[in-house]
Protein backbone atom coordinates (compact mmCIF):
# COMPACT_ATOMS: atom_id res chain seq x y z
CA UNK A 1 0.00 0.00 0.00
CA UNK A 2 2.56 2.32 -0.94
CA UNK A 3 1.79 3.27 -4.20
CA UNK A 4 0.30 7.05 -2.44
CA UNK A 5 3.27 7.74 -0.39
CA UNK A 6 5.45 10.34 -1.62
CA UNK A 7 9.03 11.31 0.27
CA UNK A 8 9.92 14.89 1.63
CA UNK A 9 13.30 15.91 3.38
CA UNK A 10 12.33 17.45 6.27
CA UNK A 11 11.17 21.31 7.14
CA UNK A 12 10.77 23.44 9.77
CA UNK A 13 6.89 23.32 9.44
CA UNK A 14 6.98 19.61 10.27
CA UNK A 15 8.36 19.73 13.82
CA UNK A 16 4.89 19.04 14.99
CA UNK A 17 4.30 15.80 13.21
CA UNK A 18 8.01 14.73 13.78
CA UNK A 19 7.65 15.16 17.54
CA UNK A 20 4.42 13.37 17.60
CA UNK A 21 6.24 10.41 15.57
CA UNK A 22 9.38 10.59 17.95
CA UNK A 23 6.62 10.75 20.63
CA UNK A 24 5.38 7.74 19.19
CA UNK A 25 8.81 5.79 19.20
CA UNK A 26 9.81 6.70 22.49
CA UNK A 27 6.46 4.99 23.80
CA UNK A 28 6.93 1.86 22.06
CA UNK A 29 10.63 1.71 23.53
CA UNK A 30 9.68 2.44 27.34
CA UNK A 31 11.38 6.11 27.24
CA UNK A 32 10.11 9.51 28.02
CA UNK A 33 8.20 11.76 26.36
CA UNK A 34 11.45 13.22 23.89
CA UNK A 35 12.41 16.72 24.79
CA UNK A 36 13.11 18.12 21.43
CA UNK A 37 12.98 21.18 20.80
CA UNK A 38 12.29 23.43 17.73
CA UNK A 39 15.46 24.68 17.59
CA UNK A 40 17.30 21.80 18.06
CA UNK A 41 15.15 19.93 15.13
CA UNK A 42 16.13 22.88 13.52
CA UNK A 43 20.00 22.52 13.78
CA UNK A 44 20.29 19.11 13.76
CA UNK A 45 17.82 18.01 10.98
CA UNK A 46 16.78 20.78 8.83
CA UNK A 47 19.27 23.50 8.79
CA UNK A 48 21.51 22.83 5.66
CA UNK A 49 24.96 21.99 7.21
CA UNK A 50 22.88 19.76 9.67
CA UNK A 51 24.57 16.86 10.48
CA UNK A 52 21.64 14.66 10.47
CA UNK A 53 19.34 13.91 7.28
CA UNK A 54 15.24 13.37 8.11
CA UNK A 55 13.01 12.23 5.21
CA UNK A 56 9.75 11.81 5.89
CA UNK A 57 6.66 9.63 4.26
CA UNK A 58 3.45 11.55 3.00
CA UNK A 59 0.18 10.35 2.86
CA UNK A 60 -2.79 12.27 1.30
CA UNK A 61 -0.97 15.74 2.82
CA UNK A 62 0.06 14.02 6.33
CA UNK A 63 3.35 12.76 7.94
CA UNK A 64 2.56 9.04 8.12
CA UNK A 65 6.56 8.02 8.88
CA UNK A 66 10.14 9.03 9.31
CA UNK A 67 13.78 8.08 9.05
CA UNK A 68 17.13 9.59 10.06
CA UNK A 69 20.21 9.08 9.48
CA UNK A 70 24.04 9.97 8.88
CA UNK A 71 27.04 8.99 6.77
CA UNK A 72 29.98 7.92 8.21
CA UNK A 73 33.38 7.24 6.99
CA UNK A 74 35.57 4.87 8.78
CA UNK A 75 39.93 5.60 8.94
CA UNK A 76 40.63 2.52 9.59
CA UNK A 77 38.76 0.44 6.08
CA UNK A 78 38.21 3.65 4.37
CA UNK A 79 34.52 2.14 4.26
CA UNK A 80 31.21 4.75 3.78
CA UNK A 81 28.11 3.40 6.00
CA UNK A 82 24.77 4.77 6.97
CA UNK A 83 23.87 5.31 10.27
CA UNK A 84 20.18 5.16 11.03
CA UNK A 85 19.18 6.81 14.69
CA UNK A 86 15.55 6.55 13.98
CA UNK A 87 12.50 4.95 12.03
CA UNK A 88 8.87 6.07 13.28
CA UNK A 89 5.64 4.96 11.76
CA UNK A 90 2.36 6.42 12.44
CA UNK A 91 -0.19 4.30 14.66
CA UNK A 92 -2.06 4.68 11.50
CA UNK A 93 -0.12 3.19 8.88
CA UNK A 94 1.37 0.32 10.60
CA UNK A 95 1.86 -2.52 8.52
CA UNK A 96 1.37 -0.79 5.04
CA UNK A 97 4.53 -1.02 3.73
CA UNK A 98 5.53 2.22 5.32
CA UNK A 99 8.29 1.84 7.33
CA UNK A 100 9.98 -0.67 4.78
CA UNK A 101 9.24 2.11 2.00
CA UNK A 102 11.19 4.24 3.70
CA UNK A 103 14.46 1.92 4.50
CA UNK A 104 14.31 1.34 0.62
CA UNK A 105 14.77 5.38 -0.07
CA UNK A 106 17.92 5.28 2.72
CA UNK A 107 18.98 2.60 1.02
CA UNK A 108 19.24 3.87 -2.39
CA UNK A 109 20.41 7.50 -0.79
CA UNK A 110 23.15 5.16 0.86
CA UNK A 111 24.13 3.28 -2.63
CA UNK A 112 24.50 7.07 -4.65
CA UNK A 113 26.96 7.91 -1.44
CA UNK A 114 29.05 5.11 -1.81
CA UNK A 115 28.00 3.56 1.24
CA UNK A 116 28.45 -0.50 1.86
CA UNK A 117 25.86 -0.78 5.08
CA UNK A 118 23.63 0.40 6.46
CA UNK A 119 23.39 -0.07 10.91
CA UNK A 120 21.12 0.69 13.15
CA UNK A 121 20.19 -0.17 16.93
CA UNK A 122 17.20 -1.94 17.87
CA UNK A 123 15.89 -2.23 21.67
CA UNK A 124 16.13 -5.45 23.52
CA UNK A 125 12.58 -5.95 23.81
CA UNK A 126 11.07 -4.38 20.27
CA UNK A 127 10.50 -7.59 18.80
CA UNK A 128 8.35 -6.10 16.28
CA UNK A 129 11.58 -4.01 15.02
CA UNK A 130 13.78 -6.89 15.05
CA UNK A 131 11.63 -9.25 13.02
CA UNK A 132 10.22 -6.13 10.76
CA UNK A 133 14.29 -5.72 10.02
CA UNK A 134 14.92 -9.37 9.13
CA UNK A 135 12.12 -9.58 7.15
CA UNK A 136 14.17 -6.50 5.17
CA UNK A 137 17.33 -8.74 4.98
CA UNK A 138 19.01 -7.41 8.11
CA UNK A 139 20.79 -9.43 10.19
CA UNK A 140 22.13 -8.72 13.73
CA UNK A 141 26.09 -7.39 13.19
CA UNK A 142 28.78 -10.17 15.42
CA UNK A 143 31.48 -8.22 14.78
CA UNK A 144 30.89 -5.34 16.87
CA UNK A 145 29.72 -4.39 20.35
CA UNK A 146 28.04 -1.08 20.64
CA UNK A 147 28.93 0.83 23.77
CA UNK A 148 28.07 3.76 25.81
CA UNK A 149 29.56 6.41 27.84
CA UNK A 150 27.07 9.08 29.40
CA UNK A 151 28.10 12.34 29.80
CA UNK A 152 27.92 13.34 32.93
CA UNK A 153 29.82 14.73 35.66
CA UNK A 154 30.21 11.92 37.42
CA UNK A 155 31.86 10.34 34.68
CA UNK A 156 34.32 13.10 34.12
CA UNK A 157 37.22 12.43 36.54
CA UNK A 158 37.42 9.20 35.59
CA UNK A 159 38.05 10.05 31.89
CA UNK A 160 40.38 12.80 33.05
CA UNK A 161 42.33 10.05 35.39
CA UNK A 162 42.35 7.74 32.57
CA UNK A 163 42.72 9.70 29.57
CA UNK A 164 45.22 12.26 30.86
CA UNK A 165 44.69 15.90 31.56
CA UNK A 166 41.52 17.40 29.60
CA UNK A 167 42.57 20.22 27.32
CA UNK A 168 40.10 22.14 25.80
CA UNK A 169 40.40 21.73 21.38
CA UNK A 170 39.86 24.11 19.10
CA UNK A 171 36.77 25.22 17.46
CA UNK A 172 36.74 23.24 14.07
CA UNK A 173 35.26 24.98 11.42
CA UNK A 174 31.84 26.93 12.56
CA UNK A 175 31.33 24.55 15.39
C-alpha cells in the first residue's frame, strides 16, 4: 500500500508531526516523552549543514513516517556506512509497507553515497523491530559491540584520570 506515499526531506513546518512520531517511538521503547525542541530539530535536521538527514513519508498531505540518518566514513577500512538513529511509523499506517518504503529510499540515498551498510540499533525488547528488520534482509552485526559512555559529571574524573589531563580543542570549522 505504498503506491500514495510520496518522500519529503524534512522542514521546519513539520516539527509538529516529527515530535508526535518521535513521541510515538519513544512509547513503544519504554522512554520519556522526547524533549526536542524546535530549535534543536532545527540545527540538527533541517538547517543545511545539519549533520543529520530526516526524510519523511506523505500520505494524502500528512506525515505518516520518518527516518534519520548519517554517513559515516571509517579511517581505519576507508569504508562509507549509513547510520540510522531513527525509524517512526504512524499508529495509522502500521503494517502498510511504510516503514519498509522508507528503509528502501535510505537505502538507495546510501548506494549514490558510496555507502556499503547500512546499521542501526534496535531495543532489547522491540521484537516487532527486530523481526520487521529481518524480514528487510538485516541481520544482527557479530562483529561489533556497541557501547556507551554518558556524559555526565560523574563520569568526568574518571576520563580525566584515565585519559590524561583534559585540554580544551579548538573550534573546528563553525562549530
Amino acid at each position: 500500500m505504498t503506491s500514495r506515499l510520496s518522500f519529503s526531506w524534512a522542514e521546519v513546518s513539520d516539527f509538529e508531526a516529527v515530535l508526535d512520531l518521535a513521541t510515538q517511538l519513544a512509547s513503544s521503547i519504554e522512554e520519556k516523552v522526547p524533549p526536542l525542541t524546535a530549535a534543536q530539530f532545527e540545527r540538527y535536521y533541517v538547517n543545511p549543514d545539519a549533520p543529520m538527514y530526516l526524510l519523511l513519508a506523505v500520505r494524502d498531505g500528512g506525515v505518516v513516517g520518518m527516518i534519520s540518518w548519517t554517513l559515516m566514513h571509517e579511517l581505519y577500512s576507508a569504508d562509507t556506512r549509513v547510520y540510522i538513529s531513527d525509524v517512526s511509523v504512524d499508529r495509522s499506517a502500521r503494517g502498510q509497507g511504510v516503514g519498509a518504503a522508507l528503509m528502501a529510499q535510505v537505502s538507495a540515498w546510501a548506494r549514490s553515497h558510496n555507502a556499503s551498510k547500512m546499521g542501526w540499533e534496535v531495543w532489547h525488547r522491540n521484537f516487532r523491530a527486530k523481526t520487521f528488520y529481518e524480514k528487510l534482509g538485516a541481520s544482527i552485526n557479530g562483529e561489533s559491540i556497541p557501547y556507551v559512555l554518558e556524559l555526565k559529571e560523574e563520569s568526568q574524573p574518571r576520563l580525566a584520570r584515565e585519559g590524561g589531563v583534559i585540554a580544551k580543542m579548538e573550534p573546528r570549522h563553525g562549530d
